[in-house]
N, C-alpha and C. Protein backbone atom coordinates (compact mmCIF):
# COMPACT_ATOMS: atom_id res chain seq x y z
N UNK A 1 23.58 165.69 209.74
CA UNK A 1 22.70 165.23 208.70
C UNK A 1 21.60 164.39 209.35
N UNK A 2 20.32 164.35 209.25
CA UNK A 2 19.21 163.82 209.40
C UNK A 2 19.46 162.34 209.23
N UNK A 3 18.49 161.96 210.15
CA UNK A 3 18.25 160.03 209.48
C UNK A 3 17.10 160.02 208.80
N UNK A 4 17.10 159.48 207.36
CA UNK A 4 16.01 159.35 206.75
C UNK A 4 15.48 158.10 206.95
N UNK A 5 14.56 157.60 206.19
CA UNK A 5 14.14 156.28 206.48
C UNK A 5 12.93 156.36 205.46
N UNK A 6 13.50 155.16 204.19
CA UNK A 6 12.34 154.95 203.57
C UNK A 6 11.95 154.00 203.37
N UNK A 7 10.82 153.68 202.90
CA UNK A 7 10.09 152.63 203.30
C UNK A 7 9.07 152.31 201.60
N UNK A 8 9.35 151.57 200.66
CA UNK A 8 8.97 151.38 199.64
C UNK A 8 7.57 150.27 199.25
N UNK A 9 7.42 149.59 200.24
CA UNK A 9 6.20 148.74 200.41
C UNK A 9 6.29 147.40 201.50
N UNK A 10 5.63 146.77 201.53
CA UNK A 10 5.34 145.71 202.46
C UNK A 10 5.98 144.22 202.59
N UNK A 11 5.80 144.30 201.04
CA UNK A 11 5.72 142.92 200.18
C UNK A 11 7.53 142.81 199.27
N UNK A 12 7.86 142.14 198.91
CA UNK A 12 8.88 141.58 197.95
C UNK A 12 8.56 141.70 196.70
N UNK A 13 9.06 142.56 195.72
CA UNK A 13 7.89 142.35 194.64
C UNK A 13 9.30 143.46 193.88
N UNK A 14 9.22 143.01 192.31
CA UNK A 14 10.45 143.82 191.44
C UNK A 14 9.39 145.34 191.57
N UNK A 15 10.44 146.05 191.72
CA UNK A 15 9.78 147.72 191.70
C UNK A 15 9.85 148.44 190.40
N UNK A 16 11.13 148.04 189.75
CA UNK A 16 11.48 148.44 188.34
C UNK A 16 11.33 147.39 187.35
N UNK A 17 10.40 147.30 186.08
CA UNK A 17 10.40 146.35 185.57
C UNK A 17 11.03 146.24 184.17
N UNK A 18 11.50 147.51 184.17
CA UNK A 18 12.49 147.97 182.89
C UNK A 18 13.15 148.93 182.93
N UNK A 19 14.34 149.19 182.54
CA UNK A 19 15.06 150.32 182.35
C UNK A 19 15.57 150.62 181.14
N UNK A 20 15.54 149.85 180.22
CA UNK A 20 15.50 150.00 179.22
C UNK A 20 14.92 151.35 178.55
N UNK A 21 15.63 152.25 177.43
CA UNK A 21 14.44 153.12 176.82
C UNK A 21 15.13 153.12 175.25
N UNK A 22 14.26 154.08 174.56
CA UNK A 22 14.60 153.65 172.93
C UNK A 22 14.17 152.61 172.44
N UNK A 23 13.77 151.07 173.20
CA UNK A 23 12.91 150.65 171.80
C UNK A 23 13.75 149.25 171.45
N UNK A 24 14.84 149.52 171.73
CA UNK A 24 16.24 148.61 170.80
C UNK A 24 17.50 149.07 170.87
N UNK A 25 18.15 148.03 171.22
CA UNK A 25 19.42 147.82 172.05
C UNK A 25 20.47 148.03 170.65
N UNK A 26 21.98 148.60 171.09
CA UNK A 26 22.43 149.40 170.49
C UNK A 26 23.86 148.32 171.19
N UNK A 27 25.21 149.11 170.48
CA UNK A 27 26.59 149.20 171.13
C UNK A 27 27.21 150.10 171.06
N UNK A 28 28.10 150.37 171.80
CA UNK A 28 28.81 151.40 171.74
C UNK A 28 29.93 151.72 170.54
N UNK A 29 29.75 150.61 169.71
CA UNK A 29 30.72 151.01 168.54
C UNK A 29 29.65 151.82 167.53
N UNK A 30 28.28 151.89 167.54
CA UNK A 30 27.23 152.48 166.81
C UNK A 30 27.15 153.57 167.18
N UNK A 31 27.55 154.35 167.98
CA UNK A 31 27.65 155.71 168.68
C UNK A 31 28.87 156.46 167.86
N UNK A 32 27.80 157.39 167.87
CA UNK A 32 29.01 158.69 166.84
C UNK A 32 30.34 159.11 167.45
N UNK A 33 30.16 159.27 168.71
CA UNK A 33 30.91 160.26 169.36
C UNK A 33 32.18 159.24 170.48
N UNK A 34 31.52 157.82 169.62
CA UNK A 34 32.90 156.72 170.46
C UNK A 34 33.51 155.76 169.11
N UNK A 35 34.98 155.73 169.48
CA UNK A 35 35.79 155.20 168.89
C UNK A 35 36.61 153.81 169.44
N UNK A 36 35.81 152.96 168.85
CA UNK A 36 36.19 151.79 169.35
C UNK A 36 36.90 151.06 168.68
N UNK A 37 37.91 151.25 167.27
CA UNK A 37 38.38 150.52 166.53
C UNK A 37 39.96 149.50 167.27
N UNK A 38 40.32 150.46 168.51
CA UNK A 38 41.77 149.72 168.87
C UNK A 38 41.12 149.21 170.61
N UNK A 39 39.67 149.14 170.49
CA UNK A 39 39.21 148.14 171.71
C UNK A 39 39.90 146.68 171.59
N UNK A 40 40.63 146.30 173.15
CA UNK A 40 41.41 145.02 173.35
C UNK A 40 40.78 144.92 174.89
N UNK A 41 40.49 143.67 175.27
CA UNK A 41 40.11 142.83 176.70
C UNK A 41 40.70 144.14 178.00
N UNK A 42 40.88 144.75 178.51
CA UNK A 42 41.38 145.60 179.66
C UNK A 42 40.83 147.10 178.78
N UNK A 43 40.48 147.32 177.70
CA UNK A 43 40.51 148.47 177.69
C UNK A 43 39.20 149.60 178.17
N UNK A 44 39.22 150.78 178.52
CA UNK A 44 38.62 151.71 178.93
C UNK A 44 37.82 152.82 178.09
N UNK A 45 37.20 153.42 178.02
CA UNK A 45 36.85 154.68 177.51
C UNK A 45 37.47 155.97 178.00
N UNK A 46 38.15 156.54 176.95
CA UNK A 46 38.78 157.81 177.30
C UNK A 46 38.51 158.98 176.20
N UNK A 47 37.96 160.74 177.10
CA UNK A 47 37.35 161.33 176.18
C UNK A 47 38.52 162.02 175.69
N UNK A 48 38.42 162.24 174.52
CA UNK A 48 39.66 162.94 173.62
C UNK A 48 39.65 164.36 173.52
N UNK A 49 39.44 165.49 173.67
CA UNK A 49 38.66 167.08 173.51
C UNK A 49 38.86 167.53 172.00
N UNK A 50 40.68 167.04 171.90
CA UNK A 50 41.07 167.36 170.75
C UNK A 50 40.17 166.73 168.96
N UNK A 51 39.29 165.51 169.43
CA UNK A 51 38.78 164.64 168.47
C UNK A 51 37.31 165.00 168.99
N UNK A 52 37.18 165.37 170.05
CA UNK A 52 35.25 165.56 170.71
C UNK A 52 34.93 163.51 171.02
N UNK A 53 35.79 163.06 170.97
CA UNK A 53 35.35 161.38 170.76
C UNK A 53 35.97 160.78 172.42
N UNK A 54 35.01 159.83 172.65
CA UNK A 54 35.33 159.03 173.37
C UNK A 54 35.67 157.51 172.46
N UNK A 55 37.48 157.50 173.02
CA UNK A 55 38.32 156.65 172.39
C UNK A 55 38.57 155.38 173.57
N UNK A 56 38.85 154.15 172.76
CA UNK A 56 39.29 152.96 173.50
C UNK A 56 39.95 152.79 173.61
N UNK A 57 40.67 152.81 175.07
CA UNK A 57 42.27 152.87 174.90
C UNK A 57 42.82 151.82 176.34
N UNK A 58 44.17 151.66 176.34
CA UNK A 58 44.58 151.22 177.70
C UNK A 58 45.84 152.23 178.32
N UNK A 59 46.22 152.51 177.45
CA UNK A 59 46.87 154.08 177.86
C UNK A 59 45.78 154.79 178.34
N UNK A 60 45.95 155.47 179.74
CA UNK A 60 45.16 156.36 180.35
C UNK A 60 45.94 157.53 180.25
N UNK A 61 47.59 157.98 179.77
CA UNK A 61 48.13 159.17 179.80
C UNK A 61 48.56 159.39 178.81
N UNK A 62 48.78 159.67 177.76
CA UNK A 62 49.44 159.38 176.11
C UNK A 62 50.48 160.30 176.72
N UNK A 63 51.60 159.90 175.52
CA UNK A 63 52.83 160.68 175.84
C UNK A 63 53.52 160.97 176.78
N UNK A 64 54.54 161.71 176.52
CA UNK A 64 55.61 162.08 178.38
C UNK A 64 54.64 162.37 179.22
N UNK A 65 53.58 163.03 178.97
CA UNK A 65 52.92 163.57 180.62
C UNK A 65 52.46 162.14 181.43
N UNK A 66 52.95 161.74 182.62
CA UNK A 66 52.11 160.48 182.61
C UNK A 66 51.58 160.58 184.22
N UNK A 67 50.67 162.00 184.18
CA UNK A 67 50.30 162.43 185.43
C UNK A 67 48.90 162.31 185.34
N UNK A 68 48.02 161.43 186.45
CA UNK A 68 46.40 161.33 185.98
C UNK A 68 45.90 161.59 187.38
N UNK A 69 44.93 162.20 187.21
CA UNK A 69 44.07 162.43 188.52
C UNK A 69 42.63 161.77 188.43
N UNK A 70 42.63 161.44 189.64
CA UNK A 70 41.19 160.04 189.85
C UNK A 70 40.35 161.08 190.99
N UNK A 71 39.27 161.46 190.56
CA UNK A 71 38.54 162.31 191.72
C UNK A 71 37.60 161.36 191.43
N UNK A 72 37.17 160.95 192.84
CA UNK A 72 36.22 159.78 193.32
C UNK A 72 34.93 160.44 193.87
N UNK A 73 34.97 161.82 194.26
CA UNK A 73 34.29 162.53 194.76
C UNK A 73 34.18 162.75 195.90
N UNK A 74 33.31 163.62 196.99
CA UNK A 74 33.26 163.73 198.01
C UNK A 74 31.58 163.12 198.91
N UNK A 75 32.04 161.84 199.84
CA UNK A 75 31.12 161.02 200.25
C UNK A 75 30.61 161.75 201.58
């Protein structure tokens, strides 16, 4: 793999001065497609297929199966 090398300016200076978009700030309990009613301090977002919803949960395996796979990707 190549060495890149970039070089963004001279000076110290913020490059991004917003990231913000839309206008107005939101939560995730205002979102259609997330279910946050059993959100507690440790909990996560987990997508459901069976509901189409991303649910709040601290169970990461529901039921007997309690097999989870973490792909972190390849660096």
């Amino acid at each position: 793999m190549p060495d890149i090398t970039v070089r963004v300016g001279q000076q110290n200076a913020v490059k991004v001065t917003s990231t913000s978009t839309g206008g107005s700030s939101g939560t995730l309990a205002s979102l259609t497609d997330t279910d946050t009613s059993a959100a507690e301090n440790g909990s996560v977002l987990v997508y459901d297929a069976n509901t189409n919803q991303w649910v709040a949960t601290n169970t990461l395996t529901p039921g007997n199966t309690r097999n989870l796979d973490v792909n972190g990707g390849t660096f």
